[in-house]
C-alpha atoms as a PDB file:
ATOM      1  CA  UNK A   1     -37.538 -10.475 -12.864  1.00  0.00           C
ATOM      2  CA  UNK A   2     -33.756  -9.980 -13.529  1.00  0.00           C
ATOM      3  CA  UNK A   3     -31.422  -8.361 -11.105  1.00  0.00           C
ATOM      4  CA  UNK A   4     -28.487  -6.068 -11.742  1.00  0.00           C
ATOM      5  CA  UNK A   5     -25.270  -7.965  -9.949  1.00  0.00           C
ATOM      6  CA  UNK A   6     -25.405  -5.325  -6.562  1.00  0.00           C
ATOM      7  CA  UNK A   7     -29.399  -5.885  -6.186  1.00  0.00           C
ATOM      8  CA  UNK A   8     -28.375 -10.182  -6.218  1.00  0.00           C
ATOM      9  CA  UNK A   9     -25.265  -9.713  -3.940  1.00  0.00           C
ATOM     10  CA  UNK A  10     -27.597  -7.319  -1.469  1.00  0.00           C
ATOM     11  CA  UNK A  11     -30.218 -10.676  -1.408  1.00  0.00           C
ATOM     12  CA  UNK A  12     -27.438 -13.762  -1.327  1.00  0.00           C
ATOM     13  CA  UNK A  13     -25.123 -11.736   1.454  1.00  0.00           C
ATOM     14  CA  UNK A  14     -28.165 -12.273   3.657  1.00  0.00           C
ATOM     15  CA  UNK A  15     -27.942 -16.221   3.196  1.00  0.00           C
ATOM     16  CA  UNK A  16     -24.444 -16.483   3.986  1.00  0.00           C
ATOM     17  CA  UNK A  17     -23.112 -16.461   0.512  1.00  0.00           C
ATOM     18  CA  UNK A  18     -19.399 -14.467   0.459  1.00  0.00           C
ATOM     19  CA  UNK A  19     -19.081 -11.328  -1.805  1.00  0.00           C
ATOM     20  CA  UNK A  20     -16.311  -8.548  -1.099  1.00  0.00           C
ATOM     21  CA  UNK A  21     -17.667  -5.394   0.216  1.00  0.00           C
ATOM     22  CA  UNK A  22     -19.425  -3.181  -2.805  1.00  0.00           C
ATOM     23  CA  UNK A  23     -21.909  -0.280  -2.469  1.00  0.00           C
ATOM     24  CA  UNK A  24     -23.492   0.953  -5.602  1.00  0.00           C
ATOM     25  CA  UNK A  25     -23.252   4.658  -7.178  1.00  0.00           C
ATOM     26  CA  UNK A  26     -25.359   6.658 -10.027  1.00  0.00           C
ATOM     27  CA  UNK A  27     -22.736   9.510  -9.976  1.00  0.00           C
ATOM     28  CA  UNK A  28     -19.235   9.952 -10.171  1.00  0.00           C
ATOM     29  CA  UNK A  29     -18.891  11.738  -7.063  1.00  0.00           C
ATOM     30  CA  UNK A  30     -20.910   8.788  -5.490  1.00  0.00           C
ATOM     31  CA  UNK A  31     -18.559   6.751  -7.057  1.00  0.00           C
ATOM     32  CA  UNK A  32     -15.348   8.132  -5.464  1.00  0.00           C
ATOM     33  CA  UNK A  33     -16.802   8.400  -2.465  1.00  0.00           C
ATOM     34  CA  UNK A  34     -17.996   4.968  -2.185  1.00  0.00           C
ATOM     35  CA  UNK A  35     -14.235   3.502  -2.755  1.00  0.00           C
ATOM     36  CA  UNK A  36     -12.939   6.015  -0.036  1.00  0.00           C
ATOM     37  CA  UNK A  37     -15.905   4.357   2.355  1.00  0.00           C
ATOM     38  CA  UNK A  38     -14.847   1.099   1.318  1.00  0.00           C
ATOM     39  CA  UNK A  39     -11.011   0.990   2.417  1.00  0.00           C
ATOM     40  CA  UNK A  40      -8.919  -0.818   0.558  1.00  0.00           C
ATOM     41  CA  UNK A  41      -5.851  -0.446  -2.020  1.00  0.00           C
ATOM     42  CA  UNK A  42      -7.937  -1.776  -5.206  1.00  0.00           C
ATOM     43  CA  UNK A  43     -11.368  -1.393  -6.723  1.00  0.00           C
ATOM     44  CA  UNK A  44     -13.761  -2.837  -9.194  1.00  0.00           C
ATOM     45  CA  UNK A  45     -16.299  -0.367 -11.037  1.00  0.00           C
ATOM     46  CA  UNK A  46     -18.727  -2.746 -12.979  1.00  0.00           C
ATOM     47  CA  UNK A  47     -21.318  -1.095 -14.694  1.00  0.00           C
ATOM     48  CA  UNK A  48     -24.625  -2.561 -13.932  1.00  0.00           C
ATOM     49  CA  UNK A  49     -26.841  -4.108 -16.820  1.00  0.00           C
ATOM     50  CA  UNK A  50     -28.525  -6.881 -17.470  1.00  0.00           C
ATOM     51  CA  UNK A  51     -25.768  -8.778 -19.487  1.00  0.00           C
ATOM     52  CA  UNK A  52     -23.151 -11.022 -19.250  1.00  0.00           C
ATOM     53  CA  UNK A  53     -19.603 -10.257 -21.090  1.00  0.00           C
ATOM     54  CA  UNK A  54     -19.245  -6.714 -19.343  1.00  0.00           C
ATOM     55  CA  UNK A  55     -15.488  -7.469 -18.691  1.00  0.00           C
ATOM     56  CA  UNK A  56     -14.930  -8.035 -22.961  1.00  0.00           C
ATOM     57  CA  UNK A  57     -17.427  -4.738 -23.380  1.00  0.00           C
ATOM     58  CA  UNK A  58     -15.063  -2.818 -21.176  1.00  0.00           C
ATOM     59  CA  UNK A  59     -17.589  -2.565 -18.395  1.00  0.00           C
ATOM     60  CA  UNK A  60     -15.637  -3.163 -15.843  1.00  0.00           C
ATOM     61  CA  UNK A  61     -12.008  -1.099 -14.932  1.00  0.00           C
ATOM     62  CA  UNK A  62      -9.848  -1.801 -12.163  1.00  0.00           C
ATOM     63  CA  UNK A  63      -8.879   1.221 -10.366  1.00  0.00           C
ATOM     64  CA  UNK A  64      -6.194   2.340  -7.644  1.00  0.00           C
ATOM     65  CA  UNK A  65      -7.670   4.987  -6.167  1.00  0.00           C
ATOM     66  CA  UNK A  66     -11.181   6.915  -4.880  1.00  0.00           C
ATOM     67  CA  UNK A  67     -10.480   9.492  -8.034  1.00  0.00           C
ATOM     68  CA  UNK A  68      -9.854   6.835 -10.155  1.00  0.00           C
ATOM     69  CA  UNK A  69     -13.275   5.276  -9.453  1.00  0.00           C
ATOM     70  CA  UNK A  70     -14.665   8.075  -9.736  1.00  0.00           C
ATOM     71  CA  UNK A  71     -13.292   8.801 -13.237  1.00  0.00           C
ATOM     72  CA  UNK A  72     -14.107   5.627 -14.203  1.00  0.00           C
ATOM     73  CA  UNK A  73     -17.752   5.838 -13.619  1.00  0.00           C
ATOM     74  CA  UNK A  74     -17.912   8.864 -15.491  1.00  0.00           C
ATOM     75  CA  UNK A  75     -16.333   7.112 -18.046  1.00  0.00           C
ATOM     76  CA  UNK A  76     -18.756   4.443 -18.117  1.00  0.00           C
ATOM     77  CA  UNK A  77     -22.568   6.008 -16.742  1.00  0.00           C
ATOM     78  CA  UNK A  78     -24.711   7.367 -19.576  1.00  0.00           C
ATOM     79  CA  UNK A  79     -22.800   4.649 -22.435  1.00  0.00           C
ATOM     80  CA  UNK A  80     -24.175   1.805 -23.749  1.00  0.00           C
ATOM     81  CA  UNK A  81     -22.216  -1.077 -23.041  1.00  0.00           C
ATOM     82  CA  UNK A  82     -22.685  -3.488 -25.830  1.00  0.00           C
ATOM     83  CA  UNK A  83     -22.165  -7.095 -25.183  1.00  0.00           C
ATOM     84  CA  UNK A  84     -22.421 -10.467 -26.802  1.00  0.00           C
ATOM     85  CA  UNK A  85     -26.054 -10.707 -25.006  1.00  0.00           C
ATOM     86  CA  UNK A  86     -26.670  -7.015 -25.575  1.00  0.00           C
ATOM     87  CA  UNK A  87     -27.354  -6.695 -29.288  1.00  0.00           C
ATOM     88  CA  UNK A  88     -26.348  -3.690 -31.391  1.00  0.00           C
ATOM     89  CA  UNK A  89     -27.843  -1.299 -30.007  1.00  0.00           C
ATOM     90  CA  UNK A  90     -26.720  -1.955 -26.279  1.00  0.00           C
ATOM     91  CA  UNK A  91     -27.743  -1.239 -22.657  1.00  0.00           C
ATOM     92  CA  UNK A  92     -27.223   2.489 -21.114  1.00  0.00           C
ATOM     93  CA  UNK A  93     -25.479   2.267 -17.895  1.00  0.00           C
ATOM     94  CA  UNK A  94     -26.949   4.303 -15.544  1.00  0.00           C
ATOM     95  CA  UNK A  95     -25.558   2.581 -11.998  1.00  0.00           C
ATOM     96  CA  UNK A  96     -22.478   1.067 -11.421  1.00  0.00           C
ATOM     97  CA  UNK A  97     -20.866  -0.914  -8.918  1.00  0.00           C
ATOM     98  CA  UNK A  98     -17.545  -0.440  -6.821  1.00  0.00           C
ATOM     99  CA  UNK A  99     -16.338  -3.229  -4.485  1.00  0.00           C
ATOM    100  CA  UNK A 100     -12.791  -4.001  -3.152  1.00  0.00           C
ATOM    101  CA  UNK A 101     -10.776  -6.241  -5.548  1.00  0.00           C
ATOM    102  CA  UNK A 102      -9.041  -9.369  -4.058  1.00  0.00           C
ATOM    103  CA  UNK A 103      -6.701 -11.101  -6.032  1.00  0.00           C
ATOM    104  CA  UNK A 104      -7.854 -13.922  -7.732  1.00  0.00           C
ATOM    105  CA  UNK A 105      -6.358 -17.489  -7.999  1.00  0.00           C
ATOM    106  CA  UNK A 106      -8.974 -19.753  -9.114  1.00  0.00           C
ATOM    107  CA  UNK A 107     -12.203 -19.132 -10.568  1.00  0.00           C
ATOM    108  CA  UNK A 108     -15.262 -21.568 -10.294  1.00  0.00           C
ATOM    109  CA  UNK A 109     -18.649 -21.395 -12.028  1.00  0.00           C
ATOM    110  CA  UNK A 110     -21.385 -22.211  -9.498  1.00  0.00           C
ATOM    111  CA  UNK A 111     -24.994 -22.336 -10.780  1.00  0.00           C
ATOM    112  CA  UNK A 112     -28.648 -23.200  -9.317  1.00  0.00           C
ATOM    113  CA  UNK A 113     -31.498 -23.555 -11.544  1.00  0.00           C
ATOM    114  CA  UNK A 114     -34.879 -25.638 -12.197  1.00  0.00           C
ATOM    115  CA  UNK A 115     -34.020 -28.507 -14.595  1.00  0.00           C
ATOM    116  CA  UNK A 116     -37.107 -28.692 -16.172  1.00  0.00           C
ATOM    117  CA  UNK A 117     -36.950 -32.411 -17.795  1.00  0.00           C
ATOM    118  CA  UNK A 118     -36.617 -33.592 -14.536  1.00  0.00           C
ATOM    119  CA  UNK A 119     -38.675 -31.010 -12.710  1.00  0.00           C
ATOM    120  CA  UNK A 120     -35.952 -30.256  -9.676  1.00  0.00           C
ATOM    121  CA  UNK A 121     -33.382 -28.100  -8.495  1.00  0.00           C
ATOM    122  CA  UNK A 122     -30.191 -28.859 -10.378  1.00  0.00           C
ATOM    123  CA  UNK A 123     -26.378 -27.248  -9.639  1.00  0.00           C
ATOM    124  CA  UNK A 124     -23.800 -26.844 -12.346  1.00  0.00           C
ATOM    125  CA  UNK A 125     -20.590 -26.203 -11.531  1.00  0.00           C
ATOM    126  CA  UNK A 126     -17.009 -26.137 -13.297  1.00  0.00           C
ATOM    127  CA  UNK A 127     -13.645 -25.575 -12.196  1.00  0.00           C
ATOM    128  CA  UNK A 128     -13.050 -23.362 -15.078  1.00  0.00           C
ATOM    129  CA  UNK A 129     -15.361 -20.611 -14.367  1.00  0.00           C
ATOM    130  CA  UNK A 130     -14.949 -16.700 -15.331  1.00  0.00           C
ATOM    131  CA  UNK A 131     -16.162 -14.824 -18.885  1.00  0.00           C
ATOM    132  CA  UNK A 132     -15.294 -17.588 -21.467  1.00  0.00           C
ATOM    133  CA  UNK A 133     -17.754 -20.331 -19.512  1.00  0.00           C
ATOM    134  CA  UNK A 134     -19.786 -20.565 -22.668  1.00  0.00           C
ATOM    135  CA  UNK A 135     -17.656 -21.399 -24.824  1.00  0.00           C
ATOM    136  CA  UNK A 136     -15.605 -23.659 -22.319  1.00  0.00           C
ATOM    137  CA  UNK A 137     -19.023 -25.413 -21.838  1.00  0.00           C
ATOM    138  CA  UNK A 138     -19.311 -25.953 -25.869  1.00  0.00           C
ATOM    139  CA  UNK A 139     -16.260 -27.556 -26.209  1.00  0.00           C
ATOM    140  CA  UNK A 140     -16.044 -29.805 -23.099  1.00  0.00           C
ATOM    141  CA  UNK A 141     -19.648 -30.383 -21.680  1.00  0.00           C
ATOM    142  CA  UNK A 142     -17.878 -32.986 -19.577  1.00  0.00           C
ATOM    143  CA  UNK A 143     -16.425 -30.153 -17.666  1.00  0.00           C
ATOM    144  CA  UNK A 144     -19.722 -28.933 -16.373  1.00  0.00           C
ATOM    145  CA  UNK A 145     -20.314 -31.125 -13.241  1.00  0.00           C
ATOM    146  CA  UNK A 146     -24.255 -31.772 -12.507  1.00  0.00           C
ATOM    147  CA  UNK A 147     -25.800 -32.166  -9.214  1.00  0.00           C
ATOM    148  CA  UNK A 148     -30.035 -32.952  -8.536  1.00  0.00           C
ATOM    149  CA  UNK A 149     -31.211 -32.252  -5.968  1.00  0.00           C
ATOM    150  CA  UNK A 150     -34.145 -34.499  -4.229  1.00  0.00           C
ATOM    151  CA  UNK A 151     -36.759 -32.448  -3.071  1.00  0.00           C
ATOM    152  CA  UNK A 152     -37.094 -34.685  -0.030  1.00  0.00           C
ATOM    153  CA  UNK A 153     -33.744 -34.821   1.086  1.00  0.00           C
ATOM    154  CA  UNK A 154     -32.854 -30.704  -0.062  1.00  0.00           C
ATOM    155  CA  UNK A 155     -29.239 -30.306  -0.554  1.00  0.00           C
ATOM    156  CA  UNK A 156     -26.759 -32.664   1.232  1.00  0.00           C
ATOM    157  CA  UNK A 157     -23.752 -31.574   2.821  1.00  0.00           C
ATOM    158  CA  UNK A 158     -22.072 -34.874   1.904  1.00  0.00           C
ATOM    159  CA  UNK A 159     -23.163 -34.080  -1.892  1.00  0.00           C
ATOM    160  CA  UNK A 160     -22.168 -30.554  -1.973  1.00  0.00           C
ATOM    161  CA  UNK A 161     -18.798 -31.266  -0.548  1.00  0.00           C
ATOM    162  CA  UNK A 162     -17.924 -34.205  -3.484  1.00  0.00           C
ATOM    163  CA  UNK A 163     -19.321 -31.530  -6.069  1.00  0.00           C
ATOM    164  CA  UNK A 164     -16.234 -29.188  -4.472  1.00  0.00           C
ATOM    165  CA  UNK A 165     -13.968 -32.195  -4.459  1.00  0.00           C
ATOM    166  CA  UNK A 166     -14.656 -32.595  -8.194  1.00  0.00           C
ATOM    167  CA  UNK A 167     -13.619 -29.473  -8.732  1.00  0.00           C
ATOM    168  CA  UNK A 168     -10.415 -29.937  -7.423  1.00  0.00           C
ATOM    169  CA  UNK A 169     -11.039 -28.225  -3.791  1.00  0.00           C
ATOM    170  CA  UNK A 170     -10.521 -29.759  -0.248  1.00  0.00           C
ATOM    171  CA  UNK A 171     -10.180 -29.009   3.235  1.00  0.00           C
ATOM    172  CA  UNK A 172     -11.442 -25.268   3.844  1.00  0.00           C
ATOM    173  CA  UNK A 173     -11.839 -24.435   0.598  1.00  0.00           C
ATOM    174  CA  UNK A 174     -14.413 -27.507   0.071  1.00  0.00           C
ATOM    175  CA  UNK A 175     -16.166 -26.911   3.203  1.00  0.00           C
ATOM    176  CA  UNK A 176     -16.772 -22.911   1.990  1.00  0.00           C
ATOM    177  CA  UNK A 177     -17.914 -23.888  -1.777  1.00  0.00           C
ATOM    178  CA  UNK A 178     -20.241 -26.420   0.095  1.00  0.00           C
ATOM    179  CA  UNK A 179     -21.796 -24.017   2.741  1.00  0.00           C
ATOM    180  CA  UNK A 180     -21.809 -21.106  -0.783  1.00  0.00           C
ATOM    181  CA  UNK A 181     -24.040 -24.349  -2.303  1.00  0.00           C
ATOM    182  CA  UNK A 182     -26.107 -24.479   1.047  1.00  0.00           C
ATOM    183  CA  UNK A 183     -26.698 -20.369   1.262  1.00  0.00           C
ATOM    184  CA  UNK A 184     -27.660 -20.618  -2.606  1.00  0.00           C
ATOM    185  CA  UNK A 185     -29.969 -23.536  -2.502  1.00  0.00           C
ATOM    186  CA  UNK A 186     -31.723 -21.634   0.595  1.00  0.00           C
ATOM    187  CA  UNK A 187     -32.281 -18.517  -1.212  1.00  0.00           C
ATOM    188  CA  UNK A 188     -33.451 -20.140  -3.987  1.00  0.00           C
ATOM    189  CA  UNK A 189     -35.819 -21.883  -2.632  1.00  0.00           C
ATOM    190  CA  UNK A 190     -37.253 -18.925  -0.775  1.00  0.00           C
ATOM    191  CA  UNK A 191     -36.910 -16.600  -3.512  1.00  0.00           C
ATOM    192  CA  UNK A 192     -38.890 -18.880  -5.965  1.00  0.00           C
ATOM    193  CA  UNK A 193     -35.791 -18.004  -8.195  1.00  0.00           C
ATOM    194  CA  UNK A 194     -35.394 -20.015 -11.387  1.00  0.00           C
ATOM    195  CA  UNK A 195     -31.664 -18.714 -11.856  1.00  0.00           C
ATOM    196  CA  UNK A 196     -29.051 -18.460  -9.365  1.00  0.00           C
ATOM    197  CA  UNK A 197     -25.278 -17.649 -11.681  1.00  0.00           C
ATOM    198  CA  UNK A 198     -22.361 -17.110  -9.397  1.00  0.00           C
ATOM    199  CA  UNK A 199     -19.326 -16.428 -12.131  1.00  0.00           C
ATOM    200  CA  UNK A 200     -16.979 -16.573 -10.928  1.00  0.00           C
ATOM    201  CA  UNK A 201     -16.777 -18.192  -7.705  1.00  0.00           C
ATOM    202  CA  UNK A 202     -13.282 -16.930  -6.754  1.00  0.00           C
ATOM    203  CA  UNK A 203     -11.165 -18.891  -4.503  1.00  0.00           C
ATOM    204  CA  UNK A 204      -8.112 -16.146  -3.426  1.00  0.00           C
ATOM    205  CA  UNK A 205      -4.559 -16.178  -3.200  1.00  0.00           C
ATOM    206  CA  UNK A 206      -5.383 -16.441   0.545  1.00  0.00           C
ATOM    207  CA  UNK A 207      -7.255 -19.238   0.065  1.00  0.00           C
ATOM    208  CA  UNK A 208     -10.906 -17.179   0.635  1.00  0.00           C
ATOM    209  CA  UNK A 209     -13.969 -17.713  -1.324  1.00  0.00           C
ATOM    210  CA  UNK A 210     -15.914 -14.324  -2.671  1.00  0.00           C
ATOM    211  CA  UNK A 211     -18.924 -14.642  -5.121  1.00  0.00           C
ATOM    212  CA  UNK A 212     -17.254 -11.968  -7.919  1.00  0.00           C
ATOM    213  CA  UNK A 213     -20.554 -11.673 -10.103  1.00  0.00           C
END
């Protein structure tokens, strides 16, 4: 089972994992209305698919007002947004998803999935997260940093906070990528998930941390 980016944020907020408010809208009207219930000076419409490389595709518009989300989702609902991971013929968007923008001032890629030569748990991570993290991860695999997890110990704190240190974070901002790693692992393990994709992790001008996508 895939999940669109507003169904994953509605079962990670849950564990403790940090996304900026969002609601999600099949209208226009919906649209406007949810950036008006929102607050806020900025939005994000994203249109909701199952693909990565909306951002290239145009599939996601930063607006400055309710109207303007609202005219972006009728911009966007009914296309087909056609991605990298789409093919040619591309996905109709039929939902999209507005959520206050922060400003961003680092962006991490933060991963859990099954590594299945070694049958466990496994994060990736890289301090160079955000829409080129394929390539990036082509043409310097020794920028993806690799933790396994025992499945007798789970996830230790001590481990999670040397996987932020590698990626160039300490203090608070450690401490919040580690306890993001410790909501993640959770759900994962209680969801049975096989995929867990945070990208990017942002780390704010403010020095917060907000799972983006």
């Amino acid at each position: 089972m895939n999940l669109h980016e507003y169904q994953a944020k509605e079962l990670l907020k849950p564990y403790g994992v940090p996304v900026p408010p969002g609601k999600a809208a099949s209208t226009p009207k919906a649209a406007a209305a949810a950036a008006a219930a929102l607050g806020g000076a900025h939005w994000v419409v994203k249109a909701q698919v199952h693909a990565g490389g909306r951002g290239k595709a145009g599939g996601i518009k930063l607006v400055k007002s309710s109207k303007g989300a609202g005219d972006a989702a009728e911009n966007l609902l009914g296309t087909r947004l056609i991605t990298a991971q789409t093919g040619a013929g591309g996905r109709e968007v039929k939902r999209v998803y507005v959520e206050q923008a922060v400003d961003v001032a680092k962006e991490i890629y933060l991963a859990a999935l099954v590594d299945r030569a070694l049958g466990r748990v496994a994060f990736l991570a890289s301090a160079e997260g955000g829409e080129d993290i394929e390539e990036a991860a082509a043409e310097a695999p020794d920028k993806i940093n690799k933790l396994v997890i025992d499945p007798e110990t789970g996830l230790k704190a001590t481990d999670a906070k040397k996987l932020a240190a590698d990626l160039g974070l300490s203090g608070g901002q450690a401490d919040a990528v580690a306890e993001t790693m410790a909501a993640v692992y959770k759900a994962f393990i209680e969801n049975d998930a096989s995929l867990i994709e945070i990208n990017p992790l942002a780390v704010t001008t403010d020095g917060e941390l907000f799972a983006l996508d």
